[in-house]
C-alpha atoms as a PDB file:
ATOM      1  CA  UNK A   1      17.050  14.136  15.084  1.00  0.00           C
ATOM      2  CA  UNK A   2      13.610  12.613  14.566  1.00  0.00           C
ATOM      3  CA  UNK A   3      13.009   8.562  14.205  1.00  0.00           C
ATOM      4  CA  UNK A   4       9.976   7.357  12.122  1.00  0.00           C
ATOM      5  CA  UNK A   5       8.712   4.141  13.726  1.00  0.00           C
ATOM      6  CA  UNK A   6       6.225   2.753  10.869  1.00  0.00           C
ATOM      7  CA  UNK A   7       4.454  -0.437  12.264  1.00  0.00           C
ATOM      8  CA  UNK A   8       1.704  -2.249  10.400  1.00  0.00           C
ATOM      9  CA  UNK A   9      -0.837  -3.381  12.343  1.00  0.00           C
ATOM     10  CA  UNK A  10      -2.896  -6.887  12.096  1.00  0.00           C
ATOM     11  CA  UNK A  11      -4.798  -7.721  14.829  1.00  0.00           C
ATOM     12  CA  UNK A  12      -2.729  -6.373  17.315  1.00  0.00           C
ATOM     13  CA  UNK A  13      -4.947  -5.226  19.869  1.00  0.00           C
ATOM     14  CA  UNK A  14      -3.173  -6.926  22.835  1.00  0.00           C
ATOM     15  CA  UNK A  15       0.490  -5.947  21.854  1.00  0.00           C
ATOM     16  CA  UNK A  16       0.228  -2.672  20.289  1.00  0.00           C
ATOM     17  CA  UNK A  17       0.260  -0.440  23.343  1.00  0.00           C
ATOM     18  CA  UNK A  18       3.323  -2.450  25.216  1.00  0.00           C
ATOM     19  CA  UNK A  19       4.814  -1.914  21.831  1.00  0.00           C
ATOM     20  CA  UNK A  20       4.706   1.837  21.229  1.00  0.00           C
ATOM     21  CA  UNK A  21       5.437   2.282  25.378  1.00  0.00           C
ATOM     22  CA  UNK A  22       8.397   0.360  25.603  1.00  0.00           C
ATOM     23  CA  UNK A  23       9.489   2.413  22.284  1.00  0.00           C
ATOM     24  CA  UNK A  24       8.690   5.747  23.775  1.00  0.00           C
ATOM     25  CA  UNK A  25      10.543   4.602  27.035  1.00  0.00           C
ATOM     26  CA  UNK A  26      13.468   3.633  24.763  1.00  0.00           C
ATOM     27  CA  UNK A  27      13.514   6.850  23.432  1.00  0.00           C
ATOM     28  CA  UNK A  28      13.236   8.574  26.808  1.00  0.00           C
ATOM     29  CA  UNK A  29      16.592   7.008  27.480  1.00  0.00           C
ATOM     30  CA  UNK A  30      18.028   8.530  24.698  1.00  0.00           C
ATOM     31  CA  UNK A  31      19.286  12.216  24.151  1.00  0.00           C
ATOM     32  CA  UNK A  32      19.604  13.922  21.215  1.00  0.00           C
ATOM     33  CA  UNK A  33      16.220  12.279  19.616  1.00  0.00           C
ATOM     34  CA  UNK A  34      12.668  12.244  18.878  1.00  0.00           C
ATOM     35  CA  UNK A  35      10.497   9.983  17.525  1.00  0.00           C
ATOM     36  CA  UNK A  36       7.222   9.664  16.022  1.00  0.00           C
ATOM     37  CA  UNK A  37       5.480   6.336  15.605  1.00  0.00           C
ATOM     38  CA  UNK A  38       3.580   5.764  12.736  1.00  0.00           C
ATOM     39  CA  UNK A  39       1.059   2.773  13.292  1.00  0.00           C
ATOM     40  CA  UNK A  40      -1.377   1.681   9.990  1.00  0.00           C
ATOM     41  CA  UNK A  41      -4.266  -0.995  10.559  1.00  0.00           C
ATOM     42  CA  UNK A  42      -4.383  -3.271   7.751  1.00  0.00           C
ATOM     43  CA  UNK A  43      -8.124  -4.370   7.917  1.00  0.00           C
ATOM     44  CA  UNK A  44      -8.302  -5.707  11.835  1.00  0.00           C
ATOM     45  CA  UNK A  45     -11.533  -6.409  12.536  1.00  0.00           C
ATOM     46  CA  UNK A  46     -10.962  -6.405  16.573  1.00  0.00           C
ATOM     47  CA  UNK A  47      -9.951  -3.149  18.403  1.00  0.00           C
ATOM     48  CA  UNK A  48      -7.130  -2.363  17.047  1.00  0.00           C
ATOM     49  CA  UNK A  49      -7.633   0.909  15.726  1.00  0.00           C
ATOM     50  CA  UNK A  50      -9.100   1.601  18.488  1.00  0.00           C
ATOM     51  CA  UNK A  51      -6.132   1.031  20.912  1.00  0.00           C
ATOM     52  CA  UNK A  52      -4.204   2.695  17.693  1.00  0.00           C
ATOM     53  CA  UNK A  53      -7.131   6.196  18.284  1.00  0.00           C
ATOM     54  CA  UNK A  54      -6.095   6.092  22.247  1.00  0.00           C
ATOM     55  CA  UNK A  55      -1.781   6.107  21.381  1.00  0.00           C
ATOM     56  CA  UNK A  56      -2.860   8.951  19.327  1.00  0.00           C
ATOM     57  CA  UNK A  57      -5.239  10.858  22.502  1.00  0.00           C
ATOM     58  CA  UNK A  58      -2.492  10.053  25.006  1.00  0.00           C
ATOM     59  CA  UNK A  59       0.794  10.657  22.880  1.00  0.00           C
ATOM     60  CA  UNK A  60       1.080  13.554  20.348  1.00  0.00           C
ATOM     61  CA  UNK A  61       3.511  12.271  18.500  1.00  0.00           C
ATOM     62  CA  UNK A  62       1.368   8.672  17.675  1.00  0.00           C
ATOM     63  CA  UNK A  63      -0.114   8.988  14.172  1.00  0.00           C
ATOM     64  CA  UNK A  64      -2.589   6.698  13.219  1.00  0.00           C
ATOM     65  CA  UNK A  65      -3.946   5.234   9.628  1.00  0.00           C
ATOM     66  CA  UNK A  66      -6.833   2.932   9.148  1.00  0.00           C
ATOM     67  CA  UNK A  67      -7.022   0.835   5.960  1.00  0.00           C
ATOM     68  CA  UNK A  68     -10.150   0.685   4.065  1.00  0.00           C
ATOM     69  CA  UNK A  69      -9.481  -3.180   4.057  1.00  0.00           C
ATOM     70  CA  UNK A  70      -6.645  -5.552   4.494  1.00  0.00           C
ATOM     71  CA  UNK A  71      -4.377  -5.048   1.688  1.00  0.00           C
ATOM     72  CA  UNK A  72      -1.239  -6.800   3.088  1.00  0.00           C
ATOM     73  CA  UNK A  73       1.677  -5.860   5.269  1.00  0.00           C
ATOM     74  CA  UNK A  74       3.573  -4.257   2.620  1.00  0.00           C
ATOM     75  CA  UNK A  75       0.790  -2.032   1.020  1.00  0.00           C
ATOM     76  CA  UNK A  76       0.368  -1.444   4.776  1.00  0.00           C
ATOM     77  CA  UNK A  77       3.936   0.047   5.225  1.00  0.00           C
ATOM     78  CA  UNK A  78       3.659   1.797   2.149  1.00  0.00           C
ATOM     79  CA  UNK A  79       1.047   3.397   3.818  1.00  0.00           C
ATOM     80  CA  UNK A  80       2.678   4.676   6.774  1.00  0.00           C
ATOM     81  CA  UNK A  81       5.803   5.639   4.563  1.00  0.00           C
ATOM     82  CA  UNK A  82       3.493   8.011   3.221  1.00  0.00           C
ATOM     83  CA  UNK A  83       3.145   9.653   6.403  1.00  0.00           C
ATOM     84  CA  UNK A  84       6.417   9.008   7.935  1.00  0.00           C
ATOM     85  CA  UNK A  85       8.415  12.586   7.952  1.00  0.00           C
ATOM     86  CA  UNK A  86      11.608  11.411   9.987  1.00  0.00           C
ATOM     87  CA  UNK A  87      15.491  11.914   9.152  1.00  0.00           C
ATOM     88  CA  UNK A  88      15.860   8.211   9.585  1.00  0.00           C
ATOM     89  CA  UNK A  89      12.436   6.031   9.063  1.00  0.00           C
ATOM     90  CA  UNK A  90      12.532   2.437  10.807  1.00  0.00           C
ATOM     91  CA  UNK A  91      10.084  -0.682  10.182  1.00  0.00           C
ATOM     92  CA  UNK A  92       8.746  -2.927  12.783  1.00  0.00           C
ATOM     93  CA  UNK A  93       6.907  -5.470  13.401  1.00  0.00           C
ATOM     94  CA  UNK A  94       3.422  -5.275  15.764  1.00  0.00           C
ATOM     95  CA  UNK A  95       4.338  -8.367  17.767  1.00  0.00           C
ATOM     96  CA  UNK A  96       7.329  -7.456  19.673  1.00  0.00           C
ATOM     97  CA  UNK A  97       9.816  -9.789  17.578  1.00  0.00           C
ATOM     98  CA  UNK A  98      11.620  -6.579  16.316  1.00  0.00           C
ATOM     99  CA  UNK A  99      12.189  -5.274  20.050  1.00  0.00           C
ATOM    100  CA  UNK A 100      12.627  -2.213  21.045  1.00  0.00           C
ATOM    101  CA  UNK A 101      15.426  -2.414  23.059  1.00  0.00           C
ATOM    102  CA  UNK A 102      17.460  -3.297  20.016  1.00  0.00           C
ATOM    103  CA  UNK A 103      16.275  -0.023  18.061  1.00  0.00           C
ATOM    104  CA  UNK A 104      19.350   2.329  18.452  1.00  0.00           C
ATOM    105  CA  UNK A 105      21.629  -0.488  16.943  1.00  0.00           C
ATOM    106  CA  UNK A 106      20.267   0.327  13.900  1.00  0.00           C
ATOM    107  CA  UNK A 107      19.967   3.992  14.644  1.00  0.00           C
ATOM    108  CA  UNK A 108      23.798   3.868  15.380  1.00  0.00           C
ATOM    109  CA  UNK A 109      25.068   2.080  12.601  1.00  0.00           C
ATOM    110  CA  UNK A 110      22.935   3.923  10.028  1.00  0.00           C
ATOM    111  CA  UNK A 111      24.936   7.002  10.884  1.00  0.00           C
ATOM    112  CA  UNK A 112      27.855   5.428   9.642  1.00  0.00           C
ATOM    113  CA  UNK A 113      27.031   6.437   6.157  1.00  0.00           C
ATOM    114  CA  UNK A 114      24.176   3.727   5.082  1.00  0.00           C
ATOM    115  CA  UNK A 115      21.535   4.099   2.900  1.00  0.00           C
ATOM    116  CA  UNK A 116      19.683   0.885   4.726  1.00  0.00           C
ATOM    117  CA  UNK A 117      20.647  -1.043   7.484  1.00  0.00           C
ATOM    118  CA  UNK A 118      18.992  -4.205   8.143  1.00  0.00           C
ATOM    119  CA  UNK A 119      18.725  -5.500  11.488  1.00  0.00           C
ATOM    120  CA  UNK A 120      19.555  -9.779  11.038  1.00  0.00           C
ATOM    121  CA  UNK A 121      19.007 -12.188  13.514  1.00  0.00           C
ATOM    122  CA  UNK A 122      21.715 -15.229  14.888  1.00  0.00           C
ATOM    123  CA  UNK A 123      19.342 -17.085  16.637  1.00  0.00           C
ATOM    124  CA  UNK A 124      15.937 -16.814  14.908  1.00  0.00           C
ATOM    125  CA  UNK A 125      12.757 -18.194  17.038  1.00  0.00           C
ATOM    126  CA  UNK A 126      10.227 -18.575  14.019  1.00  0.00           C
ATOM    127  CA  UNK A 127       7.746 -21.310  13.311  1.00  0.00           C
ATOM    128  CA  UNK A 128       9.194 -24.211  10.683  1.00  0.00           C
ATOM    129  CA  UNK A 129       7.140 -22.935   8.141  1.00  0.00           C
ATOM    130  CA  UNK A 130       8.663 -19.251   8.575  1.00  0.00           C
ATOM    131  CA  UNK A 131      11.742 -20.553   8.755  1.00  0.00           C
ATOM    132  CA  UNK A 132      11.838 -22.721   5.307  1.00  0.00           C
ATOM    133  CA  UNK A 133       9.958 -19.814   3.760  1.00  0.00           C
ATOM    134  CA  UNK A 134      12.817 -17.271   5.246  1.00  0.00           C
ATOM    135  CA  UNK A 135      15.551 -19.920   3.668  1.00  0.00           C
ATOM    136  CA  UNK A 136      13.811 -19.713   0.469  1.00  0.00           C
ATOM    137  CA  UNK A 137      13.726 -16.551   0.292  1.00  0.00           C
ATOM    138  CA  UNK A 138      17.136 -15.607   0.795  1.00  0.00           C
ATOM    139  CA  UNK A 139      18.087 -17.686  -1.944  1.00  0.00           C
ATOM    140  CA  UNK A 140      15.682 -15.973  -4.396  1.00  0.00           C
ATOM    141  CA  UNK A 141      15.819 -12.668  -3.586  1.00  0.00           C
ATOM    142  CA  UNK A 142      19.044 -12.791  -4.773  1.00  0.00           C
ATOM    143  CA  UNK A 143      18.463 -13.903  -8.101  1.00  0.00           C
ATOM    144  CA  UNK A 144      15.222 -12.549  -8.841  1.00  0.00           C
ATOM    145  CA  UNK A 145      15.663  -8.835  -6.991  1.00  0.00           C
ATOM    146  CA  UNK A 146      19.179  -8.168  -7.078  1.00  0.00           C
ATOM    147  CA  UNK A 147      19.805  -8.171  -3.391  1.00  0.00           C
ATOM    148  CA  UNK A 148      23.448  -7.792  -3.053  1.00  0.00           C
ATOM    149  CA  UNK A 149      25.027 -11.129  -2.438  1.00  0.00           C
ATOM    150  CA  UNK A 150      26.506 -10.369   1.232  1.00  0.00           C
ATOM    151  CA  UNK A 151      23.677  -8.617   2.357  1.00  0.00           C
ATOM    152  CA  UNK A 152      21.157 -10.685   4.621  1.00  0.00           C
ATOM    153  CA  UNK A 153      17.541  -8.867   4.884  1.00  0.00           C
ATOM    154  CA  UNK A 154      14.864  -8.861   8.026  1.00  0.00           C
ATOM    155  CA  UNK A 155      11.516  -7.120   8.167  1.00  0.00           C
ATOM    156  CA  UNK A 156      13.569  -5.169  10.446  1.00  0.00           C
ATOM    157  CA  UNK A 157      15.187  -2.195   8.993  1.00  0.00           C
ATOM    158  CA  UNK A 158      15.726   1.274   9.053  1.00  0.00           C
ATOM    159  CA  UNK A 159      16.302   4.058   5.782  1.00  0.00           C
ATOM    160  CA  UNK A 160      17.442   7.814   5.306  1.00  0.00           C
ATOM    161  CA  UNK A 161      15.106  10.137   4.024  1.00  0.00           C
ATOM    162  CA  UNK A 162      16.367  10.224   1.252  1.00  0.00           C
ATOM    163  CA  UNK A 163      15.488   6.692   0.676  1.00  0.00           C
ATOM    164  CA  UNK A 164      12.121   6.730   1.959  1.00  0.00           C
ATOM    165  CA  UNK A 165      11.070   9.990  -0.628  1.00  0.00           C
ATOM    166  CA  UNK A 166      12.310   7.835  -3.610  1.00  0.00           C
ATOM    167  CA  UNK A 167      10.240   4.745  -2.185  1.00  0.00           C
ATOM    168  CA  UNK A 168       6.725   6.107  -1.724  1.00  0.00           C
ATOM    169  CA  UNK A 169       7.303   7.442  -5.381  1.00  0.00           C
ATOM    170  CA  UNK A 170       6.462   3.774  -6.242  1.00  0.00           C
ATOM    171  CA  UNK A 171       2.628   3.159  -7.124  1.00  0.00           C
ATOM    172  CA  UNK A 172       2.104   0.174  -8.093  1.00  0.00           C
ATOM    173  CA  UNK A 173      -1.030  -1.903  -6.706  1.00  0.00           C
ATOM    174  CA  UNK A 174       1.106  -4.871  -4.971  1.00  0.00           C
ATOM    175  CA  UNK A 175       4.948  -3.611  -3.183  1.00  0.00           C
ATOM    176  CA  UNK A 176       7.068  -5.531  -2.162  1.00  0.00           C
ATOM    177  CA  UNK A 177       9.112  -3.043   0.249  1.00  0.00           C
ATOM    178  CA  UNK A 178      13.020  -4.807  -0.157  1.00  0.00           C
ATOM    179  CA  UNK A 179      12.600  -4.902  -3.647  1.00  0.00           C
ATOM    180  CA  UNK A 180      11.959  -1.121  -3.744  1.00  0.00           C
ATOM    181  CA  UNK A 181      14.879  -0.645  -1.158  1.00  0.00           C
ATOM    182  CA  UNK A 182      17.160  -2.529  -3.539  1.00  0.00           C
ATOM    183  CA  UNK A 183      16.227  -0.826  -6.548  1.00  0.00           C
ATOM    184  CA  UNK A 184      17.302   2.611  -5.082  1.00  0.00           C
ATOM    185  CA  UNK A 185      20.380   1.492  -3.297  1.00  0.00           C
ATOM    186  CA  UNK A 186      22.998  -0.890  -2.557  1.00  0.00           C
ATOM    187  CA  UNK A 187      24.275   0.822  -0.202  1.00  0.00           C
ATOM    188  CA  UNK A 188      23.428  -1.404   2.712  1.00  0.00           C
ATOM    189  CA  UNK A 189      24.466  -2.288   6.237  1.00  0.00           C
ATOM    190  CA  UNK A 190      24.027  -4.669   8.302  1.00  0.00           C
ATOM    191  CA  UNK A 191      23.972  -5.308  12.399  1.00  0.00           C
ATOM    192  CA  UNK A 192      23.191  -8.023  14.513  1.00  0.00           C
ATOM    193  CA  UNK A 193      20.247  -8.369  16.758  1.00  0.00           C
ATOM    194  CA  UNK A 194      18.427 -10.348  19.109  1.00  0.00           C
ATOM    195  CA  UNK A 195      15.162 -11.961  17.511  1.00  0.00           C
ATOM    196  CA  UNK A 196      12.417 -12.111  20.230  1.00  0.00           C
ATOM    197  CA  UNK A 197       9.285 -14.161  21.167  1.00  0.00           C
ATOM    198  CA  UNK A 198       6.002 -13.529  20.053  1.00  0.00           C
ATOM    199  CA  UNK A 199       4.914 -11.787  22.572  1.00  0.00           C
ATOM    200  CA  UNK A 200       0.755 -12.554  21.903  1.00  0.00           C
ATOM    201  CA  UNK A 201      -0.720 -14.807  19.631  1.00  0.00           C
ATOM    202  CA  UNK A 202       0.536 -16.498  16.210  1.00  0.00           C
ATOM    203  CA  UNK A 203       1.722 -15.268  12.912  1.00  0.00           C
ATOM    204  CA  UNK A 204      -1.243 -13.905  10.674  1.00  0.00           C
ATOM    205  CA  UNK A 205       1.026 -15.656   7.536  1.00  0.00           C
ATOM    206  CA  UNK A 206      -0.430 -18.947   6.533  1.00  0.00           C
ATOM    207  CA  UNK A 207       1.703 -20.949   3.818  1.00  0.00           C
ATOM    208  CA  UNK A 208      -0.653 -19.747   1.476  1.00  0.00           C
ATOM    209  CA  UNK A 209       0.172 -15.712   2.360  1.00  0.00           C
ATOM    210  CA  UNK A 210       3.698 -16.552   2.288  1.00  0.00           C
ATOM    211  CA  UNK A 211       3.668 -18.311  -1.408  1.00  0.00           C
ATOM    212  CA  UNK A 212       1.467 -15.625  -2.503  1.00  0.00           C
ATOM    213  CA  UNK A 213       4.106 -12.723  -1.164  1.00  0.00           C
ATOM    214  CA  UNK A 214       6.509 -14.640  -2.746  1.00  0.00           C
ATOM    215  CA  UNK A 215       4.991 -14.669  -6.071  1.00  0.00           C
ATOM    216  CA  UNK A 216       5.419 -10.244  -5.494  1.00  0.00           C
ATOM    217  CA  UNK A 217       8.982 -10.724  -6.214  1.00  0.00           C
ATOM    218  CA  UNK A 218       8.189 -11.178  -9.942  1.00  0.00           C
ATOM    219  CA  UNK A 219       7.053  -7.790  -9.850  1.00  0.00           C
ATOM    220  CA  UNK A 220      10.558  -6.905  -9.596  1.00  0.00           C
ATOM    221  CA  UNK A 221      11.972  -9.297 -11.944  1.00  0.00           C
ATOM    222  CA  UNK A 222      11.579 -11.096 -15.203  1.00  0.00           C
ATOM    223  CA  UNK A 223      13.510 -13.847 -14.404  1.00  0.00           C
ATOM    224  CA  UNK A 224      10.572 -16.562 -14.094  1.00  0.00           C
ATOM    225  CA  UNK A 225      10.081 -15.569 -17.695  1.00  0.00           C
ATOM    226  CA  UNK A 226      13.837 -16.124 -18.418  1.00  0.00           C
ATOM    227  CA  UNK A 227      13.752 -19.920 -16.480  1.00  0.00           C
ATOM    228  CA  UNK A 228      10.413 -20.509 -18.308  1.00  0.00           C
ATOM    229  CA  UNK A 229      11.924 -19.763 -21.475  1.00  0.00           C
ATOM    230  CA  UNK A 230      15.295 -22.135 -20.349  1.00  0.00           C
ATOM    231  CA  UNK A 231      12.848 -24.879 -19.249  1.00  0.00           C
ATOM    232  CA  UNK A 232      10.809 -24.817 -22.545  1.00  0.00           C
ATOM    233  CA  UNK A 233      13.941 -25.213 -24.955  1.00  0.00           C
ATOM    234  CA  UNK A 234      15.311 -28.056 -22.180  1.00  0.00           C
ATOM    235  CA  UNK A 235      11.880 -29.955 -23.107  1.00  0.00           C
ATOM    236  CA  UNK A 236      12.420 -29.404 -26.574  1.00  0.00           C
ATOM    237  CA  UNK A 237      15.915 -30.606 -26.569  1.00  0.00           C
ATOM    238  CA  UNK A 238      15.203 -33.850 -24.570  1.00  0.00           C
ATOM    239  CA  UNK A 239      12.085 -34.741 -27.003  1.00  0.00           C
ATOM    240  CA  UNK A 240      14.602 -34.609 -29.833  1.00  0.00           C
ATOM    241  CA  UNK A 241      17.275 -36.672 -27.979  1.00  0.00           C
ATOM    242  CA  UNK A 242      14.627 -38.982 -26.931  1.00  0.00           C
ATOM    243  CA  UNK A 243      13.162 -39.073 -30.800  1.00  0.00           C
ATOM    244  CA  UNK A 244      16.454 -39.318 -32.428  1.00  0.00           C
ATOM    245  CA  UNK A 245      17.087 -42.264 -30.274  1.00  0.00           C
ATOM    246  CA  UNK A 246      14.273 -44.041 -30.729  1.00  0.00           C
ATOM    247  CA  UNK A 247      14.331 -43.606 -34.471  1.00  0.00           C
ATOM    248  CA  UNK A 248      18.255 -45.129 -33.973  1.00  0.00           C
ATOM    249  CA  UNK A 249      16.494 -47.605 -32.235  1.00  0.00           C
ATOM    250  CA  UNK A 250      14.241 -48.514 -34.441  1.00  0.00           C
ATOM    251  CA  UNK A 251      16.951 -48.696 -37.540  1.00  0.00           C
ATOM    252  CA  UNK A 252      19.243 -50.913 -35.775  1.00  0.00           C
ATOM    253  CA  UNK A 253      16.233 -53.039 -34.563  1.00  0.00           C
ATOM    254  CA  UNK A 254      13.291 -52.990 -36.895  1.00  0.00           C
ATOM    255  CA  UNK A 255      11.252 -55.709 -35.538  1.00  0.00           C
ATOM    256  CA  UNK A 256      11.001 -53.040 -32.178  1.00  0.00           C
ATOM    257  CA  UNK A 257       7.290 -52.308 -31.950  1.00  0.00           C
ATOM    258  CA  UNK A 258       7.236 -48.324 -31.404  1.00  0.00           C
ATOM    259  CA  UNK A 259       5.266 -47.634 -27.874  1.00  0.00           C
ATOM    260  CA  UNK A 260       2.744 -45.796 -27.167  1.00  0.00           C
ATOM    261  CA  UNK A 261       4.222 -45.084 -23.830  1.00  0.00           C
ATOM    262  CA  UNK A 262       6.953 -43.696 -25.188  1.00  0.00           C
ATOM    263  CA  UNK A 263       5.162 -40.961 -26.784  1.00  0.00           C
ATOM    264  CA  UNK A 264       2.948 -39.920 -24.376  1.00  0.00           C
ATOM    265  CA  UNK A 265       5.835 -39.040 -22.113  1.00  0.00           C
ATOM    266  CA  UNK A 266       7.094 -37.005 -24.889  1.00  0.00           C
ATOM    267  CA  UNK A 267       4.012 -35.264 -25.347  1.00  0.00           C
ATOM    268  CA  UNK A 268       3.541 -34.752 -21.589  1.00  0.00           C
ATOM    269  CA  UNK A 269       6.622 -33.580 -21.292  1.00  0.00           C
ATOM    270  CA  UNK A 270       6.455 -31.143 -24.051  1.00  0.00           C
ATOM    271  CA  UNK A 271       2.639 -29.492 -22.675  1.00  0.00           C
ATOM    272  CA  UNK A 272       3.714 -29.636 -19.420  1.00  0.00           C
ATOM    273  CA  UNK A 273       6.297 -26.700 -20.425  1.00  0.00           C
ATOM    274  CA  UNK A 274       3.985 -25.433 -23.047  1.00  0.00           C
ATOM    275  CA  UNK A 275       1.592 -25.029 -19.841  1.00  0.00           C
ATOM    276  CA  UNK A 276       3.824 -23.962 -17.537  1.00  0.00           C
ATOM    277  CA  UNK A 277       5.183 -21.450 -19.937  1.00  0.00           C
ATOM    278  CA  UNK A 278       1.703 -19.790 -20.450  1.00  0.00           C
ATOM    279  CA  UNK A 279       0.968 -19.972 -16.989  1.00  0.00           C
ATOM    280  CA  UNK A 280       4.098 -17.855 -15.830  1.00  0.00           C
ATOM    281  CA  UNK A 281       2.909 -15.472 -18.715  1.00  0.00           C
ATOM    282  CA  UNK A 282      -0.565 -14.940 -17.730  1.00  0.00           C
ATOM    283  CA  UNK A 283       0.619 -14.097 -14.056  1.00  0.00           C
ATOM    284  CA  UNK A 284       2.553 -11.058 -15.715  1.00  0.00           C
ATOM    285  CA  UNK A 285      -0.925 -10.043 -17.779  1.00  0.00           C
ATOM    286  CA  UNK A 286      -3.082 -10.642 -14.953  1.00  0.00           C
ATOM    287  CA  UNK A 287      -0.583  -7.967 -12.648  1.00  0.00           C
ATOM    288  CA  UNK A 288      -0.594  -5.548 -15.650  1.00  0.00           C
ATOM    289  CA  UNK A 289      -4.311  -5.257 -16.337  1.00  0.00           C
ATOM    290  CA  UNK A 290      -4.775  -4.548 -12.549  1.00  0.00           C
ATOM    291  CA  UNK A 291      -2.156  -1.933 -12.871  1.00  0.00           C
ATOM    292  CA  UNK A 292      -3.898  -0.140 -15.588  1.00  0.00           C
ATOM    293  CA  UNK A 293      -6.457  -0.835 -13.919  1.00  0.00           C
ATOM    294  CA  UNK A 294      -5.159   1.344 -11.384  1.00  0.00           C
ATOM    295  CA  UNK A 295      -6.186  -1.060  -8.678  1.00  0.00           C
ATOM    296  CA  UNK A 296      -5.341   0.781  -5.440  1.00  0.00           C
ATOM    297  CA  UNK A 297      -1.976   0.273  -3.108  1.00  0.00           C
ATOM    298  CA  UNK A 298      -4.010   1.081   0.103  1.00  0.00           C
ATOM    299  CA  UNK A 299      -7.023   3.233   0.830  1.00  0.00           C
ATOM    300  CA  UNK A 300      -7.017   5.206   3.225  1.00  0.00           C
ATOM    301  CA  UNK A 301     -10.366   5.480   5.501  1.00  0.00           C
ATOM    302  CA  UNK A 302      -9.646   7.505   8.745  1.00  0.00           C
ATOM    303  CA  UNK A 303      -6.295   9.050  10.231  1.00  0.00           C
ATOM    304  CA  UNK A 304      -5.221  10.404  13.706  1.00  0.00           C
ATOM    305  CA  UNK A 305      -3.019  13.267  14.988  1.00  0.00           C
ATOM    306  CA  UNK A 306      -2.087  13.284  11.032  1.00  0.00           C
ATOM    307  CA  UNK A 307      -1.676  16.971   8.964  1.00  0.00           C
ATOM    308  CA  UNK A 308      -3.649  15.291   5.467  1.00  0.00           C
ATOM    309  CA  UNK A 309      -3.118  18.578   3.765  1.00  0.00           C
ATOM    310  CA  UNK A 310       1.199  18.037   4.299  1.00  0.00           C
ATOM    311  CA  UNK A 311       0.656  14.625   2.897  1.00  0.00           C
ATOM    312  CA  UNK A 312      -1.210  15.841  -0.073  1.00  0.00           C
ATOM    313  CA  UNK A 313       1.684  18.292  -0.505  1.00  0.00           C
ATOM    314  CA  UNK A 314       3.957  15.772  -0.531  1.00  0.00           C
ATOM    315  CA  UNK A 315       2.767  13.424  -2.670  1.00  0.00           C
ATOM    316  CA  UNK A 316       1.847  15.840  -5.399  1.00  0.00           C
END
């Protein structure tokens, strides 16, 4: 049985190599399976491809991808999905958080029958940013991507084949890889895990990276359009309650003196949805003129120990 490992790679010069070792070592251990490790660099700018081009020279069955730029974790695992030709296909991180030792949980409880299994984490040891980002988005990923409500999700996960050839069928210029997963099954699993250290350096995610991969989820969903749309009528219906009572107001009391202040919150209130509103809608017409655009999901400018005319195969 063969394992796909597909890692995305961000400046991961200093952990890469422990990685893949102490995942070949794992699988050493193991009887019955092979692996192959899939590792794309999203735009490093350090050696990282370069560690990525010796894995390769020292270990057959090390493929290598280098981005034309950095395009972004996900477009980054898309990428190695591409190339990925396992039974079972498993994501990782570069940094040693998703450990290796805890691979064949996974591996096991996927062969109970699973589409997915996602590998979730008790004790998490994030940063407090992560970790409020991580709570929110459990909480929309359920509403906006139709993640089944007892199902937890990790950047730790592993797929049948099946899954993965329905996956890379998706094109668009900005994935976001759950929301795929979701859309072809619900068929899900889940097993605990230990969450690890760091093992070098800090999380290439500012806050800014993480809102912005959170705005991918309406991608998947028109819901902001649907709250938008609630939002908009609730401003219209509290202007009217607020102008019916001040009119009531005024014809119980006609020496009031009507206020100004009065009906400038009314009018901010009603362009702050009108605003809002358009906003939400531009973000949809901005994402479909760079689809038909066809703005790229990665680029592709070098591979190693890769067979580019099986790819081309495939994806035709």
């Amino acid at each position: 049985m063969l394992i796909s490992i597909v890692i995305p790679c961000y400046y991961s010069e200093k952990t890469i190599r422990k990685e893949v070792e102490m995942i070949l070592d794992e699988f050493r251990a193991h009887e019955g399976y092979e692996c192959e490790l899939v590792l794309a660099n999203d735009g490093s700018k350090d050696g990282t491809f370069d560690e990525i081009t010796a894995l390769s020279r020292q270990y057959p069955n090390v493929k290598g991808i280098n981005l034309m730029r950095n395009f972004g974790q996900h477009n980054a695992l898309m990428a190695a999905l591409n190339y990925a030709e396992g039974d079972f296909v498993m994501g990782m991180d570069d940094d040693l958080q998703t450990h290796p030792s805890q691979m064949f949980k996974l591996i096991d409880r996927i062969q109970e029958g699973f589409d997915l299994v996602y590998g979730i984490y008790p004790d998490v040891k994030n940063s407090a940013i992560k970790n409020l980002t991580s709570k929110l988005n459990k909480k929309t990923s359920r509403m906006m991507l139709n993640r089944p409500k007892e199902i937890e999700s990790s950047n730790f996960w592993i797929i049948t084949k099946a899954v993965r050839d329905q996956v890379v069928k998706h094109k668009a210029f900005n994935p976001y890889v759950d929301a795929i997963f979701y859309r072809v099954t619900h068929n899900i699993g889940m097993v605990p895990v230990e969450h690890f250290k760091r093992d070098s350096g800090s999380s290439g995610y500012t806050f800014r990276k993480l809102l912005r991969l959170w705005v991918t989820y309406w991608n998947f969903s028109v819901m902001p359009l649907r709250i938008s749309f609630g939002l908009g009528v609730a401003a219209s219906v509290g202007a009217l309650v607020l102008i019916v009572i001040l009119i009531i107001n005024k014809l119980m009391n006609p020496d009031m003196i009507a206020g100004w202040s009065s009906m400038m919150c009314v009018m901010v209130l009603l362009f702050g949805a009108v605003l809002m509103v358009i906003g939400i809608v531009g973000e949809y017409l901005g994402k479909i003129i760079l689809i038909l655009n066809d703005t790229p999901q990665f680029i592709v400018r070098e591979t190693v120990n890769i067979d580019n005319e099986h790819y081309k195969e495939s994806d035709s």
